[in-house]
PDB file of N, CA and C in Angstrom:
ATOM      1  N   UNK A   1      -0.371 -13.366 -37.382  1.00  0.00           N
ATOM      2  CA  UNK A   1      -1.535 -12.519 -37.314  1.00  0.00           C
ATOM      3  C   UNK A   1      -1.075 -11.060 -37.278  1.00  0.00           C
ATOM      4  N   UNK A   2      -2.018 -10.113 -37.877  1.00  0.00           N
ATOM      5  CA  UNK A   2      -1.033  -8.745 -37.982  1.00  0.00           C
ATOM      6  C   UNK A   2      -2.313  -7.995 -37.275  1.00  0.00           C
ATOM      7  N   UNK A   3      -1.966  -7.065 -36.406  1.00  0.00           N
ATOM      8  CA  UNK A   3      -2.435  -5.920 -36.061  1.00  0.00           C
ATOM      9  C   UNK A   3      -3.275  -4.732 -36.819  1.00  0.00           C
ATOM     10  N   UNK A   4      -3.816  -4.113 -36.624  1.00  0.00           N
ATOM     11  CA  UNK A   4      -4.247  -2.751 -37.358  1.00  0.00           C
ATOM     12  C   UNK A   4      -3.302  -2.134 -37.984  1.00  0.00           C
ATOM     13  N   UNK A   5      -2.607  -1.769 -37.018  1.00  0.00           N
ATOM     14  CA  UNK A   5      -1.280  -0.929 -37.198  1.00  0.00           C
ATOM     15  C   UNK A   5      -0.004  -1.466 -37.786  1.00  0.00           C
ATOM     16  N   UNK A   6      -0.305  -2.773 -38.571  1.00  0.00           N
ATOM     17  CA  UNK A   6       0.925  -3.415 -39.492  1.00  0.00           C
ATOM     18  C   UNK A   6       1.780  -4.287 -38.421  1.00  0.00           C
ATOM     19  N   UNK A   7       1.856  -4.181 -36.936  1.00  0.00           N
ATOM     20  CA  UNK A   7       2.673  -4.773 -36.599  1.00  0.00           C
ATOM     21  C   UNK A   7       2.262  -6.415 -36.330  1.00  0.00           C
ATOM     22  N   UNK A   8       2.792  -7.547 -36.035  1.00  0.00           N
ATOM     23  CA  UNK A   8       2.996  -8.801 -36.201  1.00  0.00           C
ATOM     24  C   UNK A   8       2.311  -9.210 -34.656  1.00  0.00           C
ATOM     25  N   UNK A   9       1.471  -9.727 -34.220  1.00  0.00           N
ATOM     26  CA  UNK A   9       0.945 -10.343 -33.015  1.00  0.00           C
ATOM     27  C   UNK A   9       0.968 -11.760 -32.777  1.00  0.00           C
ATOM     28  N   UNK A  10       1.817 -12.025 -31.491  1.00  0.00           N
ATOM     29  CA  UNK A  10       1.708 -13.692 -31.677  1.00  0.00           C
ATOM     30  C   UNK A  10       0.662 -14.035 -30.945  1.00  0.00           C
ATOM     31  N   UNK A  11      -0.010 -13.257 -29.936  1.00  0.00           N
ATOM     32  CA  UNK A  11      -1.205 -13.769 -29.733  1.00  0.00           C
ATOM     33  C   UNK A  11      -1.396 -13.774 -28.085  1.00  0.00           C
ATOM     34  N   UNK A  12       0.227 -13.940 -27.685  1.00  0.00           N
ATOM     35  CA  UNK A  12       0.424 -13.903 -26.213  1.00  0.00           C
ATOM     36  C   UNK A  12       0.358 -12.995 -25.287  1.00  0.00           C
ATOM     37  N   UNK A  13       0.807 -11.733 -26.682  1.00  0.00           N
ATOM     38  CA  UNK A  13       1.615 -10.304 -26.400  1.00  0.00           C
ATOM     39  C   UNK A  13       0.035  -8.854 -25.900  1.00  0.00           C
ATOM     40  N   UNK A  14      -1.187  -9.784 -26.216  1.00  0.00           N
ATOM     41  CA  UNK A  14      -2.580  -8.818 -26.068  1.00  0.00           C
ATOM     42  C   UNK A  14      -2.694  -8.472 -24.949  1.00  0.00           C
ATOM     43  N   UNK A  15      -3.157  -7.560 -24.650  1.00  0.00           N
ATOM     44  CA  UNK A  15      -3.216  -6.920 -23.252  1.00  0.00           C
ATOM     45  C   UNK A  15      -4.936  -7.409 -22.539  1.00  0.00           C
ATOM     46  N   UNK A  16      -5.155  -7.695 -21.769  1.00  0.00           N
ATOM     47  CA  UNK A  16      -6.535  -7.780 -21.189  1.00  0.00           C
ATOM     48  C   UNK A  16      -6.710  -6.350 -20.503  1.00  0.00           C
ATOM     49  N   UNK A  17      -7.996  -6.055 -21.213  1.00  0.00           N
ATOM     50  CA  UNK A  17      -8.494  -5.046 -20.641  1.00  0.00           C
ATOM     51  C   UNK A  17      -9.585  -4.629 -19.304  1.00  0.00           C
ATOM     52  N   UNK A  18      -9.499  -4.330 -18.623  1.00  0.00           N
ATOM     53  CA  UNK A  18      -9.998  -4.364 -17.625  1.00  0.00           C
ATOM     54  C   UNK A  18     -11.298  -3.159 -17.395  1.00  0.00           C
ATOM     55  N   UNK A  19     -12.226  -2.999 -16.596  1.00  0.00           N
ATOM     56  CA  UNK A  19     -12.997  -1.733 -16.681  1.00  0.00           C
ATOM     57  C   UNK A  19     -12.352  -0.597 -16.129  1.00  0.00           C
ATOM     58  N   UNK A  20     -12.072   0.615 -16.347  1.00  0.00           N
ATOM     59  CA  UNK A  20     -11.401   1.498 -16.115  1.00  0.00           C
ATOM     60  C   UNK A  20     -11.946   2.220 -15.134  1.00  0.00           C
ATOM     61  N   UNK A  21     -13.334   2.107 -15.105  1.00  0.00           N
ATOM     62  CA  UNK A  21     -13.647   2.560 -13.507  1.00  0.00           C
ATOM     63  C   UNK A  21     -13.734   1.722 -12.595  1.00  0.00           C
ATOM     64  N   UNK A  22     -13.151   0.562 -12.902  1.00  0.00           N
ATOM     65  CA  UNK A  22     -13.404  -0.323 -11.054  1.00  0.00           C
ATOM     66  C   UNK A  22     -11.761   0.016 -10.273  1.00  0.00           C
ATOM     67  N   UNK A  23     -10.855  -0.094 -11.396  1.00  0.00           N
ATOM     68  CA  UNK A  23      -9.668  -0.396 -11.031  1.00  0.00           C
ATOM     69  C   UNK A  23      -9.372   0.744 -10.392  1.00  0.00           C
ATOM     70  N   UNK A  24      -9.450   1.806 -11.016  1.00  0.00           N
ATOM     71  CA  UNK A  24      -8.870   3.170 -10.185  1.00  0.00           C
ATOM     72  C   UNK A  24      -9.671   3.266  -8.774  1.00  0.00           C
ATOM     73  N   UNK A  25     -10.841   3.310  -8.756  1.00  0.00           N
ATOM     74  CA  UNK A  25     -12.042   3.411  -7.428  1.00  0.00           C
ATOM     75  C   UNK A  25     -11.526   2.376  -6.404  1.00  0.00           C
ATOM     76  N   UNK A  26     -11.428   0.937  -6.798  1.00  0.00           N
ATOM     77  CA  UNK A  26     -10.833  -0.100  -5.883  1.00  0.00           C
ATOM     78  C   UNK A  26      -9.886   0.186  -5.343  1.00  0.00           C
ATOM     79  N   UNK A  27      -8.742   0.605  -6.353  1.00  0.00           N
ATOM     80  CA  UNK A  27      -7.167   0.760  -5.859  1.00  0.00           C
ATOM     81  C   UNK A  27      -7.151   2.072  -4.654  1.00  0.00           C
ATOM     82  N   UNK A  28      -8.124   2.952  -4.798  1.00  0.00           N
ATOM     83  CA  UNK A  28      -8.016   4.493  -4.251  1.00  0.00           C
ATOM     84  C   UNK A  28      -8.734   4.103  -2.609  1.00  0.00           C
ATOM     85  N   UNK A  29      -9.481   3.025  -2.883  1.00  0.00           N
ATOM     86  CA  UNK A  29     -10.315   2.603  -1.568  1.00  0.00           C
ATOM     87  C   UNK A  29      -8.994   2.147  -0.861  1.00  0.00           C
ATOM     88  N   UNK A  30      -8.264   1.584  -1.402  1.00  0.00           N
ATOM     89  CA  UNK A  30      -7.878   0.557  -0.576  1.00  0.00           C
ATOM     90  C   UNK A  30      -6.714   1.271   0.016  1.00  0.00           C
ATOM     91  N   UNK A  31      -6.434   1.990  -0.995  1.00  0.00           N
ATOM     92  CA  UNK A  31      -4.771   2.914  -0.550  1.00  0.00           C
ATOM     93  C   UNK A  31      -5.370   3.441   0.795  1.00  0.00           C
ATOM     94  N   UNK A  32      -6.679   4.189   0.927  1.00  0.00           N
ATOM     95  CA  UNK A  32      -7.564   5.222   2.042  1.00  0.00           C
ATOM     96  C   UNK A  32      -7.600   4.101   3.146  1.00  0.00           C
ATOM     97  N   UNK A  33      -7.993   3.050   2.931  1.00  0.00           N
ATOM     98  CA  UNK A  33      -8.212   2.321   3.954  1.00  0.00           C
ATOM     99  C   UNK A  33      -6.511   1.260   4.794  1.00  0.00           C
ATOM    100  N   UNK A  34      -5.805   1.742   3.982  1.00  0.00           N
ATOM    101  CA  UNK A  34      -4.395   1.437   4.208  1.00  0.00           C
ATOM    102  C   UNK A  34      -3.507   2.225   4.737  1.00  0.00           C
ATOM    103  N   UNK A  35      -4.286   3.695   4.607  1.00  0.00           N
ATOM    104  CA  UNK A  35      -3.680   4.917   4.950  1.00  0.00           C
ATOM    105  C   UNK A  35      -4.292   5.352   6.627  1.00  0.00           C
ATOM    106  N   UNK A  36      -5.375   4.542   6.574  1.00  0.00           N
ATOM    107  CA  UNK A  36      -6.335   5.113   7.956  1.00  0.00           C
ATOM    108  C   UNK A  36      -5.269   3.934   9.197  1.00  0.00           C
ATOM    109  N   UNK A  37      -5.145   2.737   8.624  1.00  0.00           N
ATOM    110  CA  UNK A  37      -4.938   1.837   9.520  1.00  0.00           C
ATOM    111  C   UNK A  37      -3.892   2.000   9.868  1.00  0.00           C
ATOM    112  N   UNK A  38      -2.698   2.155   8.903  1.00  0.00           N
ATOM    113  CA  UNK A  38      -1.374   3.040   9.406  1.00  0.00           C
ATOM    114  C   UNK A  38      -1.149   4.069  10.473  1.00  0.00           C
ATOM    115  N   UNK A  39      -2.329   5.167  10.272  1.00  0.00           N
ATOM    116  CA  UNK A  39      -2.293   6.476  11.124  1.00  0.00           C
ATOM    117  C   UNK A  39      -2.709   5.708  12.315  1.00  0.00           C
ATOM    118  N   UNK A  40      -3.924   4.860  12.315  1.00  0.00           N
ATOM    119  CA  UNK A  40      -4.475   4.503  13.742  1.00  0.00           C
ATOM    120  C   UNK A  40      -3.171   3.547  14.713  1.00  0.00           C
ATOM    121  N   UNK A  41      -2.544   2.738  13.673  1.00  0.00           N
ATOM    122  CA  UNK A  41      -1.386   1.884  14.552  1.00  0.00           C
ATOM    123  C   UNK A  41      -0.471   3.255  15.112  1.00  0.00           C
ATOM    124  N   UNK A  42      -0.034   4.285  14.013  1.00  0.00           N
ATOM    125  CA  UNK A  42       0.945   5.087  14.679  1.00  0.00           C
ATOM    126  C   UNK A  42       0.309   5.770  16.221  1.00  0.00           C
ATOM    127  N   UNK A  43      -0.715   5.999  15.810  1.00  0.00           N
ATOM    128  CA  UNK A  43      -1.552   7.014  16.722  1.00  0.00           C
ATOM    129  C   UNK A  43      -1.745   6.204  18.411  1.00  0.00           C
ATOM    130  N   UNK A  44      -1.879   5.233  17.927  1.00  0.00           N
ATOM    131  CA  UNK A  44      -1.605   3.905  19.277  1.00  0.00           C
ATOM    132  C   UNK A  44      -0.249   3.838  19.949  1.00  0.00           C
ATOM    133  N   UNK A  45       0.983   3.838  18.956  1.00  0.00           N
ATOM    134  CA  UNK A  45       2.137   3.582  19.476  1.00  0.00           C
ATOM    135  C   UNK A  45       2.400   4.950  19.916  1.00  0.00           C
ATOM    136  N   UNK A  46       2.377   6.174  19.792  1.00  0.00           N
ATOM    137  CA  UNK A  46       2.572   7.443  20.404  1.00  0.00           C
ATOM    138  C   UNK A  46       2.184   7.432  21.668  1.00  0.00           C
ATOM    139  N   UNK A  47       1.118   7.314  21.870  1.00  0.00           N
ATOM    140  CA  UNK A  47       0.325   7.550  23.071  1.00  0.00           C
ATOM    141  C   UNK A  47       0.548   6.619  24.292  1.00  0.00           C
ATOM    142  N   UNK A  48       1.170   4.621  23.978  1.00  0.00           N
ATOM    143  CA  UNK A  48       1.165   3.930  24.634  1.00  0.00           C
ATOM    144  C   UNK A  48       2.598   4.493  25.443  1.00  0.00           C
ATOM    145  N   UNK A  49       2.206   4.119  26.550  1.00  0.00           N
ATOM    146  CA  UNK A  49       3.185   4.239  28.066  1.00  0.00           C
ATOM    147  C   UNK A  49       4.547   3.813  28.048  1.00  0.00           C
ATOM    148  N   UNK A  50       5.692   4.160  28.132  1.00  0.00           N
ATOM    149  CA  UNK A  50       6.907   3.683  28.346  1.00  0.00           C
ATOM    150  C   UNK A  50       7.245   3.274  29.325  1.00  0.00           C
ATOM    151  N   UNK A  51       7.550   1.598  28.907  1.00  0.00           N
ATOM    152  CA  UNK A  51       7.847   0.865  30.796  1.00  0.00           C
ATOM    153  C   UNK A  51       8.893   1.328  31.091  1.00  0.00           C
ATOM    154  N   UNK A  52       8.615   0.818  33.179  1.00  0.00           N
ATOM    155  CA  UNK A  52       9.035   1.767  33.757  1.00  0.00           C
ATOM    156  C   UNK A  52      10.514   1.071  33.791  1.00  0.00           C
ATOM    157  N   UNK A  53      10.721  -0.518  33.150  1.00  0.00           N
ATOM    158  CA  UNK A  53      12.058  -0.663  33.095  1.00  0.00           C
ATOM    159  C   UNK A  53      13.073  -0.243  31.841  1.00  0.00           C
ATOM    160  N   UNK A  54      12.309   0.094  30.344  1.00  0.00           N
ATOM    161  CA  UNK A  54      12.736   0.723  30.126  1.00  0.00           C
ATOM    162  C   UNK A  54      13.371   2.380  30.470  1.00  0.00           C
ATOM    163  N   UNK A  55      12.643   3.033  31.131  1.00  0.00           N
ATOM    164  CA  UNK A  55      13.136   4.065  31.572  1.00  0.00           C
ATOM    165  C   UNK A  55      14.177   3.791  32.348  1.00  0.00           C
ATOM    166  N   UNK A  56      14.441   3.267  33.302  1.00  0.00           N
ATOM    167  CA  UNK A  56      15.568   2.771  34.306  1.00  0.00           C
ATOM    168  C   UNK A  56      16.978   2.333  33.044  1.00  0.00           C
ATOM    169  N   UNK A  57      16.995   1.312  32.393  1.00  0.00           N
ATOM    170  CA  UNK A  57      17.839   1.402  31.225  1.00  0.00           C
ATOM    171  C   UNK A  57      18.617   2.662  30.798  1.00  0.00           C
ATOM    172  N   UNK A  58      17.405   3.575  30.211  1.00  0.00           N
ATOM    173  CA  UNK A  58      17.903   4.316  29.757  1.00  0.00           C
ATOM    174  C   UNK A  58      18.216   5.355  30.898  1.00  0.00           C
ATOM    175  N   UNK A  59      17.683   5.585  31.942  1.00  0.00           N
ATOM    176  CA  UNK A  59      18.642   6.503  33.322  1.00  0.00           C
ATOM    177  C   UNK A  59      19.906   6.183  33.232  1.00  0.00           C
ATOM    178  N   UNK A  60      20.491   4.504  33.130  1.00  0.00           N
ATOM    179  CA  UNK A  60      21.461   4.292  33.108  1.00  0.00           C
ATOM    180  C   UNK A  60      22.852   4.712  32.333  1.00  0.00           C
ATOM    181  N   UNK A  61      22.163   5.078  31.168  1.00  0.00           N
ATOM    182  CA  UNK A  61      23.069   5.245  30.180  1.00  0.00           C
ATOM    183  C   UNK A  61      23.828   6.576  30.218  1.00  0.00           C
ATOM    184  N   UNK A  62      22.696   7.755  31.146  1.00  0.00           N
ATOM    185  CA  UNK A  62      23.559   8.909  31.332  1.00  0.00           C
ATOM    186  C   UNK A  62      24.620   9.011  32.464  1.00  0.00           C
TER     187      UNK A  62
END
């Protein structure tokens, strides 16, 4: 089977096309909503308390 453009197609090689506005909008949601949940875990681990046996540990070490 030949192409427009002269070249040879076996048939496997076609690309599926997809709608060009879902994919970008979906992908951009999801990065935002991947980006929020990240900040909120970091934003948790900053703030949470350092036990008090870790601290003792590390007294030790100096």
């Amino acid at each position: 089977m030949r192409r427009a453009g002269g070249s040879l197609s076996l048939g496997h090689d076609t690309q599926q096309k997809t709608p060009a506005s879902k994919t970008p909008r979906s992908t951009a949601d999801k990065d935002r909503q991947m980006g929020s949940a990240l900040r909120s875990v970091y934003q948790k681990t900053v703030e949470e308390a350092v036990p008090d046996e870790f601290l003792a540990l590390l007294g030790k070490l100096d």
